[in-house]
N, C-alpha and C. Protein backbone atom coordinates (compact mmCIF):
# COMPACT_ATOMS: atom_id res chain seq x y z
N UNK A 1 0.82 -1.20 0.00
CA UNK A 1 0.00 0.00 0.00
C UNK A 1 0.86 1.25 0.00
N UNK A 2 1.65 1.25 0.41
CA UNK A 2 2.80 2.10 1.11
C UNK A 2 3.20 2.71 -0.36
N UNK A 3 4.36 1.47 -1.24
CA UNK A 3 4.75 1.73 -1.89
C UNK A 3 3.94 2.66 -3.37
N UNK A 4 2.59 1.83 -3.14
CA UNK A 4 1.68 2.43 -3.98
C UNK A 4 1.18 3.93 -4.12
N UNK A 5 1.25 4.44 -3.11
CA UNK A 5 1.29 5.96 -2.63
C UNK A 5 2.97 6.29 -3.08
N UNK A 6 3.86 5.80 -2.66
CA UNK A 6 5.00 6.55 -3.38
C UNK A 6 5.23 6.81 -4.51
N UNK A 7 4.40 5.48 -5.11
CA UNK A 7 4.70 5.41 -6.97
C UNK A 7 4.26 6.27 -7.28
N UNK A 8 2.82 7.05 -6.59
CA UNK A 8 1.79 7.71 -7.17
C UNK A 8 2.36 9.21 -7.03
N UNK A 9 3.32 9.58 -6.01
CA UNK A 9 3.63 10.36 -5.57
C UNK A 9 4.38 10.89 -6.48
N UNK A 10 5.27 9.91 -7.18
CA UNK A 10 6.66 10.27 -8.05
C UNK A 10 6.35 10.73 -9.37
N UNK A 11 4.91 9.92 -9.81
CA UNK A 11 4.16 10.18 -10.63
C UNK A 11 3.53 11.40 -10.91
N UNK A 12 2.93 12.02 -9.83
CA UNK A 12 2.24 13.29 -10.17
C UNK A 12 3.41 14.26 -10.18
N UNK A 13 4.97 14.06 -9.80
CA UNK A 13 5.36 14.67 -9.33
C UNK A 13 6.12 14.97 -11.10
N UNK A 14 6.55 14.11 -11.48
CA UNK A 14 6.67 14.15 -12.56
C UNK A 14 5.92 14.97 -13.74
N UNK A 15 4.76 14.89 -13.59
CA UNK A 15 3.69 15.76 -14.31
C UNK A 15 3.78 17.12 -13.84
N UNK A 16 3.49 17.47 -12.67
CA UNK A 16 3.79 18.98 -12.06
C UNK A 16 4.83 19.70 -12.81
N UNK A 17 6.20 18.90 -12.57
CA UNK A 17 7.38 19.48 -13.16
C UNK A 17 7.48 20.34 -14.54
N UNK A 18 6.27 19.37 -15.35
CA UNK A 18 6.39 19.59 -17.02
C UNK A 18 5.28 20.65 -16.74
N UNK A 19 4.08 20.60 -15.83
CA UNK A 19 2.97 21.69 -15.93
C UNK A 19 3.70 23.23 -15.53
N UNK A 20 4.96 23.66 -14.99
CA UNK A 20 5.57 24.54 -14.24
C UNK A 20 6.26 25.19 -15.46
N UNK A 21 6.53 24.56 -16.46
CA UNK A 21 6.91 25.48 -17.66
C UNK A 21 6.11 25.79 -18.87
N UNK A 22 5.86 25.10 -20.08
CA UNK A 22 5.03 25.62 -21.45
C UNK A 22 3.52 25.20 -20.92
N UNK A 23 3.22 24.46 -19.49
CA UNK A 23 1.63 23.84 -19.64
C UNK A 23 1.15 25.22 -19.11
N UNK A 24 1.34 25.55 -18.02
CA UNK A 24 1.27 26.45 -17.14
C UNK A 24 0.30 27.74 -17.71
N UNK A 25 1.50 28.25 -18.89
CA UNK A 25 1.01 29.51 -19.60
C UNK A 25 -0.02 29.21 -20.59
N UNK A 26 -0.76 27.53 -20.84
CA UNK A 26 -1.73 27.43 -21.52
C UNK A 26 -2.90 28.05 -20.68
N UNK A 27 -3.15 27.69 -19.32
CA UNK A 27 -4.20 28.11 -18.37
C UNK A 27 -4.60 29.63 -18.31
N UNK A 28 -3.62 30.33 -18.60
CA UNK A 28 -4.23 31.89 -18.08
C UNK A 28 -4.13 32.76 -19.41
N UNK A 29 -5.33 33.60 -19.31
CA UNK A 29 -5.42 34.61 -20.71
C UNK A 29 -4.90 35.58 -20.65
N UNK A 30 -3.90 35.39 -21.71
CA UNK A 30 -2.79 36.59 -22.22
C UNK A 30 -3.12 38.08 -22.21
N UNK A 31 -4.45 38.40 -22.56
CA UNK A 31 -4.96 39.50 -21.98
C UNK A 31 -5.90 40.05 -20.76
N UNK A 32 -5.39 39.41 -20.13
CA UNK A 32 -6.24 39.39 -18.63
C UNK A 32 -5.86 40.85 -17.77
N UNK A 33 -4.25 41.10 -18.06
CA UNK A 33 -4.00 42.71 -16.98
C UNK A 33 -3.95 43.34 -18.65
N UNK A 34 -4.24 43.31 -19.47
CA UNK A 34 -4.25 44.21 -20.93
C UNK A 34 -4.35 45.62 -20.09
N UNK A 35 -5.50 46.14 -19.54
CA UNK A 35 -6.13 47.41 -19.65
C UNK A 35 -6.06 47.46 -18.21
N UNK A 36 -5.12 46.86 -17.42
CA UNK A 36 -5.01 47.49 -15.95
C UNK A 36 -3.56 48.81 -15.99
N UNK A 37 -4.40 49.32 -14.94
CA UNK A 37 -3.43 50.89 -14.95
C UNK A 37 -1.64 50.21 -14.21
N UNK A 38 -0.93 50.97 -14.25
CA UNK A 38 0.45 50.72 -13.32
C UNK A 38 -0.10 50.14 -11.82
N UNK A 39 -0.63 51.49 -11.23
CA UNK A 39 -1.67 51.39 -9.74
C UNK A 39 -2.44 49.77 -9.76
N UNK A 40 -2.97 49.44 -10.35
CA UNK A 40 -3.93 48.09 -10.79
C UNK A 40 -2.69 47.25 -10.72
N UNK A 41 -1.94 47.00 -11.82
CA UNK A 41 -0.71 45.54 -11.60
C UNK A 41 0.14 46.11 -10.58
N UNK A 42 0.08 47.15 -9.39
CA UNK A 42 1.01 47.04 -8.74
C UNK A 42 0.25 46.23 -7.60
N UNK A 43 -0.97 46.65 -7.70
CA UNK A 43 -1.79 45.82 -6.41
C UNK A 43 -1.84 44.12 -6.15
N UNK A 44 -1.98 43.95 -7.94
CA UNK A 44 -2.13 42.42 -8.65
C UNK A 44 -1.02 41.62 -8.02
N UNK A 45 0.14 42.25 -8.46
CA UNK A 45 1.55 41.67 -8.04
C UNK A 45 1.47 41.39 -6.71
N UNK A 46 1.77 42.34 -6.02
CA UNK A 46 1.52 42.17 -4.79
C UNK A 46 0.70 41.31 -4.17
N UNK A 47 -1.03 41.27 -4.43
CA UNK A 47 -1.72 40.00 -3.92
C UNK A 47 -1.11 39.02 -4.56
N UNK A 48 -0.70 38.82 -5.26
CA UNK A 48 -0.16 36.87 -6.18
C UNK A 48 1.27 36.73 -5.53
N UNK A 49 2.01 37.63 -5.24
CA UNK A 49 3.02 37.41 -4.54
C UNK A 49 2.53 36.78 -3.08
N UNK A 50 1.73 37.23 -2.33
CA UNK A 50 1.38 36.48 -0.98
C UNK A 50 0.34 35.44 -1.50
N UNK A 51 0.09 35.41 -2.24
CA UNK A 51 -0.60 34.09 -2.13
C UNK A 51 0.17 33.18 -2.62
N UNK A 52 1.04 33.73 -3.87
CA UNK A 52 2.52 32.04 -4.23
C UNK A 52 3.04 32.34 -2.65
N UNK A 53 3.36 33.05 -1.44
CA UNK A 53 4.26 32.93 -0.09
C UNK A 53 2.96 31.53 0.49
N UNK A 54 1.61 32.06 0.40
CA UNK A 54 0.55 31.19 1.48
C UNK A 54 0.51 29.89 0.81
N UNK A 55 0.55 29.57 -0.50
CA UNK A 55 0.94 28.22 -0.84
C UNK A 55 1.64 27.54 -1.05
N UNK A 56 3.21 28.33 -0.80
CA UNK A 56 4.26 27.68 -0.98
C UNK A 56 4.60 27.10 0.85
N UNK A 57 3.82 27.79 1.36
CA UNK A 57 4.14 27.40 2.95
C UNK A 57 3.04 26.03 3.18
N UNK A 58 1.64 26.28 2.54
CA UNK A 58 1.03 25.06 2.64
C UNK A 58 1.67 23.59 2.25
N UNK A 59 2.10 24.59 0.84
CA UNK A 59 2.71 22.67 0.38
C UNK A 59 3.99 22.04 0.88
N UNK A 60 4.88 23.08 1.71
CA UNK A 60 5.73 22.90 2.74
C UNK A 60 5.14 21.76 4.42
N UNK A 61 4.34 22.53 4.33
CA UNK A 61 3.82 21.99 5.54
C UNK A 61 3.23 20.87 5.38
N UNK A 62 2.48 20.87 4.18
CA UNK A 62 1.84 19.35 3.59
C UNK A 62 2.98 18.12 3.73
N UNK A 63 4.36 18.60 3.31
CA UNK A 63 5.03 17.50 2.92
C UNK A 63 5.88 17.11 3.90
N UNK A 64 5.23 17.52 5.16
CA UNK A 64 5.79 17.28 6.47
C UNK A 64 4.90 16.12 6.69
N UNK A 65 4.05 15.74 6.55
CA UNK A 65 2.95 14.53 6.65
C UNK A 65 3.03 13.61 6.10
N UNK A 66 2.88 12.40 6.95
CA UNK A 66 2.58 11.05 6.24
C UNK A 66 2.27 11.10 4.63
N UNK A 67 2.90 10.58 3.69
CA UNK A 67 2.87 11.00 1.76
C UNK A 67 2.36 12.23 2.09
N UNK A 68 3.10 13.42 2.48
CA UNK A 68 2.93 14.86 2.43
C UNK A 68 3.25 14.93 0.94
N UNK A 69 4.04 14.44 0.06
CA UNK A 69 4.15 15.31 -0.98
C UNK A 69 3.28 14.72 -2.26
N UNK A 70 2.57 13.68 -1.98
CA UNK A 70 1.52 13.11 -2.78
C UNK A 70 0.28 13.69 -1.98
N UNK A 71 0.03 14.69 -1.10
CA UNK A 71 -1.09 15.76 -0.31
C UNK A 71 -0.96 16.70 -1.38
N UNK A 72 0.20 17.55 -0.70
CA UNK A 72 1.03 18.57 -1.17
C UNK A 72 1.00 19.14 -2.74
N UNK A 73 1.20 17.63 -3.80
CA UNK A 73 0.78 17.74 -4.91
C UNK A 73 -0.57 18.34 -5.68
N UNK A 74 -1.32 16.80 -4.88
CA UNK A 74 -2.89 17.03 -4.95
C UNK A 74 -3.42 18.13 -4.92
N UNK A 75 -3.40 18.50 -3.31
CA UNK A 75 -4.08 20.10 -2.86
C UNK A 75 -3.77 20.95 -3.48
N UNK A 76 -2.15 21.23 -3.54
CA UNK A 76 -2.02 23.12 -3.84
C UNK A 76 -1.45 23.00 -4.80
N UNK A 77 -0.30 22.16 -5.64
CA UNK A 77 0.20 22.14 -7.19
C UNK A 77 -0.75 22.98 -8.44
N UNK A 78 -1.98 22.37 -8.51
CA UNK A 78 -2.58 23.05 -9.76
C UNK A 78 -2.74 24.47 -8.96
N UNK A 79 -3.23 24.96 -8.25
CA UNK A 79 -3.61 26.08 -7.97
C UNK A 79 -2.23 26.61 -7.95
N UNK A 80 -1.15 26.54 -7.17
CA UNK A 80 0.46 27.33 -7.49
C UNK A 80 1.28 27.52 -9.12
N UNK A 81 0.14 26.67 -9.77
CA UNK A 81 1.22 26.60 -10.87
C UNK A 81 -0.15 27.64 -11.62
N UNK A 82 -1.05 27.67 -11.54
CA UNK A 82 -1.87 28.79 -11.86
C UNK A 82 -1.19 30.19 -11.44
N UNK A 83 -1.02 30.31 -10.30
CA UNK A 83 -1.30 31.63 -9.33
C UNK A 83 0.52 32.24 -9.97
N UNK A 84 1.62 31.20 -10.50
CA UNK A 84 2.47 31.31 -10.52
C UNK A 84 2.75 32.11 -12.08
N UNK A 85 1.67 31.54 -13.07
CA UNK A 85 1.40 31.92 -14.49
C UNK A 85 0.90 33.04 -14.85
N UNK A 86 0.13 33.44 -13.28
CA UNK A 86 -0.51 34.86 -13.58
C UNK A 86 0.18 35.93 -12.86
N UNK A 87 0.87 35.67 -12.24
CA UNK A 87 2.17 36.48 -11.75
C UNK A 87 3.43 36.57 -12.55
N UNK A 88 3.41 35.86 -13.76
CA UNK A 88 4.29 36.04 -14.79
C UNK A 88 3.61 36.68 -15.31
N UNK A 89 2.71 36.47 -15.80
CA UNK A 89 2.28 37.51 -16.94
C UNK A 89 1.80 39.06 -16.55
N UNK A 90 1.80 38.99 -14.97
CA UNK A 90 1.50 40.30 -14.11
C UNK A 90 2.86 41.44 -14.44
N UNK A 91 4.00 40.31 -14.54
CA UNK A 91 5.56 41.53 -14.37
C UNK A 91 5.66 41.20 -15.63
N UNK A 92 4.95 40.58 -16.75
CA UNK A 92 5.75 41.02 -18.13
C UNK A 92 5.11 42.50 -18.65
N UNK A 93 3.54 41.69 -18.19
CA UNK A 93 2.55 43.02 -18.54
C UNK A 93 3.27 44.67 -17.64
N UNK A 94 3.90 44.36 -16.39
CA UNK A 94 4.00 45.56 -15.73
C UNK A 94 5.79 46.01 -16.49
N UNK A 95 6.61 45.19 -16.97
CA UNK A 95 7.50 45.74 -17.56
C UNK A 95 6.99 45.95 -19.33
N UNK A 96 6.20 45.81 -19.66
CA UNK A 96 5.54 46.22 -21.19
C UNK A 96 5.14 47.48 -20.98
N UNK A 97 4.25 47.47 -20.02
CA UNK A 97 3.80 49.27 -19.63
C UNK A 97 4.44 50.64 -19.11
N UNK A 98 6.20 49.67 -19.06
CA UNK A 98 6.84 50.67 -18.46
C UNK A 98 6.79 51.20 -17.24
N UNK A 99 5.91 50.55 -16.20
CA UNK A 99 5.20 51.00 -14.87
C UNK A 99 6.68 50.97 -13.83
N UNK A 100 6.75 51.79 -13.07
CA UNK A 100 7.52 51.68 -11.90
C UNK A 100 6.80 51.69 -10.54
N UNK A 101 8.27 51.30 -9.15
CA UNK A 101 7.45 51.45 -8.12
C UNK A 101 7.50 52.78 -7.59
N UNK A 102 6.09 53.22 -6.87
CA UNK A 102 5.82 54.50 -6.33
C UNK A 102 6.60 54.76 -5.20
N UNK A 103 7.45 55.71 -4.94
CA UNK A 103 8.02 55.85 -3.73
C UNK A 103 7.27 55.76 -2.49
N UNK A 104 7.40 55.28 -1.24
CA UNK A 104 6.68 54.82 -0.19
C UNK A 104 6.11 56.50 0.19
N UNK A 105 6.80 57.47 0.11
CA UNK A 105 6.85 58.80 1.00
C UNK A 105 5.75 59.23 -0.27
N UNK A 106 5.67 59.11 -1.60
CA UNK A 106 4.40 59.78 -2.24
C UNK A 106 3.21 59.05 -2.29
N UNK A 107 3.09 57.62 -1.52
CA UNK A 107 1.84 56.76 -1.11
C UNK A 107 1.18 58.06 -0.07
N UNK A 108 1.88 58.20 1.03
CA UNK A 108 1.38 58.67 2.15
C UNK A 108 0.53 59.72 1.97
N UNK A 109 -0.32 60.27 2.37
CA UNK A 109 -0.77 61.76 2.51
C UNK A 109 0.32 62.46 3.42
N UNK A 110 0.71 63.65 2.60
CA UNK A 110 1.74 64.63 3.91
C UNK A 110 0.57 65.66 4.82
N UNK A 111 -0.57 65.62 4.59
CA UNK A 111 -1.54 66.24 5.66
C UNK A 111 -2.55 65.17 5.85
N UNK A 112 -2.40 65.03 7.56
CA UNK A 112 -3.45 63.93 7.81
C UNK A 112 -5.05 65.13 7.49
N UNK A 113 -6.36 64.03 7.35
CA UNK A 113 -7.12 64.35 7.07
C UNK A 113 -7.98 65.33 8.49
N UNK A 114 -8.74 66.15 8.03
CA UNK A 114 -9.05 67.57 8.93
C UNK A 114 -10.46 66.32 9.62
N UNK A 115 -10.41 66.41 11.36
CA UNK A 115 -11.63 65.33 11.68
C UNK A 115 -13.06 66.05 11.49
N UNK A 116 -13.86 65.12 11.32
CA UNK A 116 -15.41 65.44 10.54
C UNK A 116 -16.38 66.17 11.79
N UNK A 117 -17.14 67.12 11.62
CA UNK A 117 -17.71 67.46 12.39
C UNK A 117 -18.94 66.81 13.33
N UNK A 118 -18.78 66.80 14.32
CA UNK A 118 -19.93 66.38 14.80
C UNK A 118 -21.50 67.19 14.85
N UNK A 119 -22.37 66.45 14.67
CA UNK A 119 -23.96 67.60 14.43
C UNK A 119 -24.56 67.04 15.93
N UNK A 120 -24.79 68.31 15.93
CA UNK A 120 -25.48 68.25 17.58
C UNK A 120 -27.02 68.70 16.76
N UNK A 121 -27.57 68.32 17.69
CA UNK A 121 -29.41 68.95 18.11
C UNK A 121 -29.60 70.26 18.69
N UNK A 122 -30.55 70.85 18.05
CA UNK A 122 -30.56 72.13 18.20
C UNK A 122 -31.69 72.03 19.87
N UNK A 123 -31.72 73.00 20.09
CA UNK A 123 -32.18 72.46 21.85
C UNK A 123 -33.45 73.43 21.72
């Protein structure tokens, strides 16, 4: 039984490998960030970057388990090798547009906002 889970293991593992390069970029549409602003793929990047960190820690942790990496595979592989395809095409699209990053100090507001008035009842 044992071994049968390993075979299976080596097996998918094998397939993953080949889905991580030319399969990969079949799944996601080439014009998907087309018409997002700099502001838009800087946000994009950023969320797909923590989510390849939250699944690369799952399938870490998966393969700490009894056939963790026949889990590991199963569960989060297709979804990382997705999330991984659209984060390529996030920084080709964001180096096609010429977009840079915004300095942290022109994110900020340099005047905090004036506080809102309170309405009282007239007596």
């Amino acid at each position: 039984m044992l071994g049968a889970i390993l075979l299976a293991g080596a097996g998918v593992s094998g397939c993953a490998a080949i889905g991580d390069s030319a399969m990969s970029q079949a799944f996601v549409d080439p014009a998907r960030y087309e018409l997002y602003s700099c502001e838009q793929l800087a946000a994009e990047r950023k969320s797909l970057d923590a989510r390849l960190t939250e699944l690369n820690g799952l399938m870490r942790k998966a393969e700490t388990g009894v056939a963790g990496s026949v889990v590991s595979e199963v569960a989060y592989r297709n979804d990382y090798i997705n999330v991984k395809a659209q984060s390529r095409l996030a920084e080709q699209t964001w180096r096609d547009n010429k977009c840079t990053e915004a300095p942290a100090a022109a994110a900020a507001p340099a005047v905090p906002p004036a506080p809102s008035p309170r309405g009282r009842a007239a007596r």
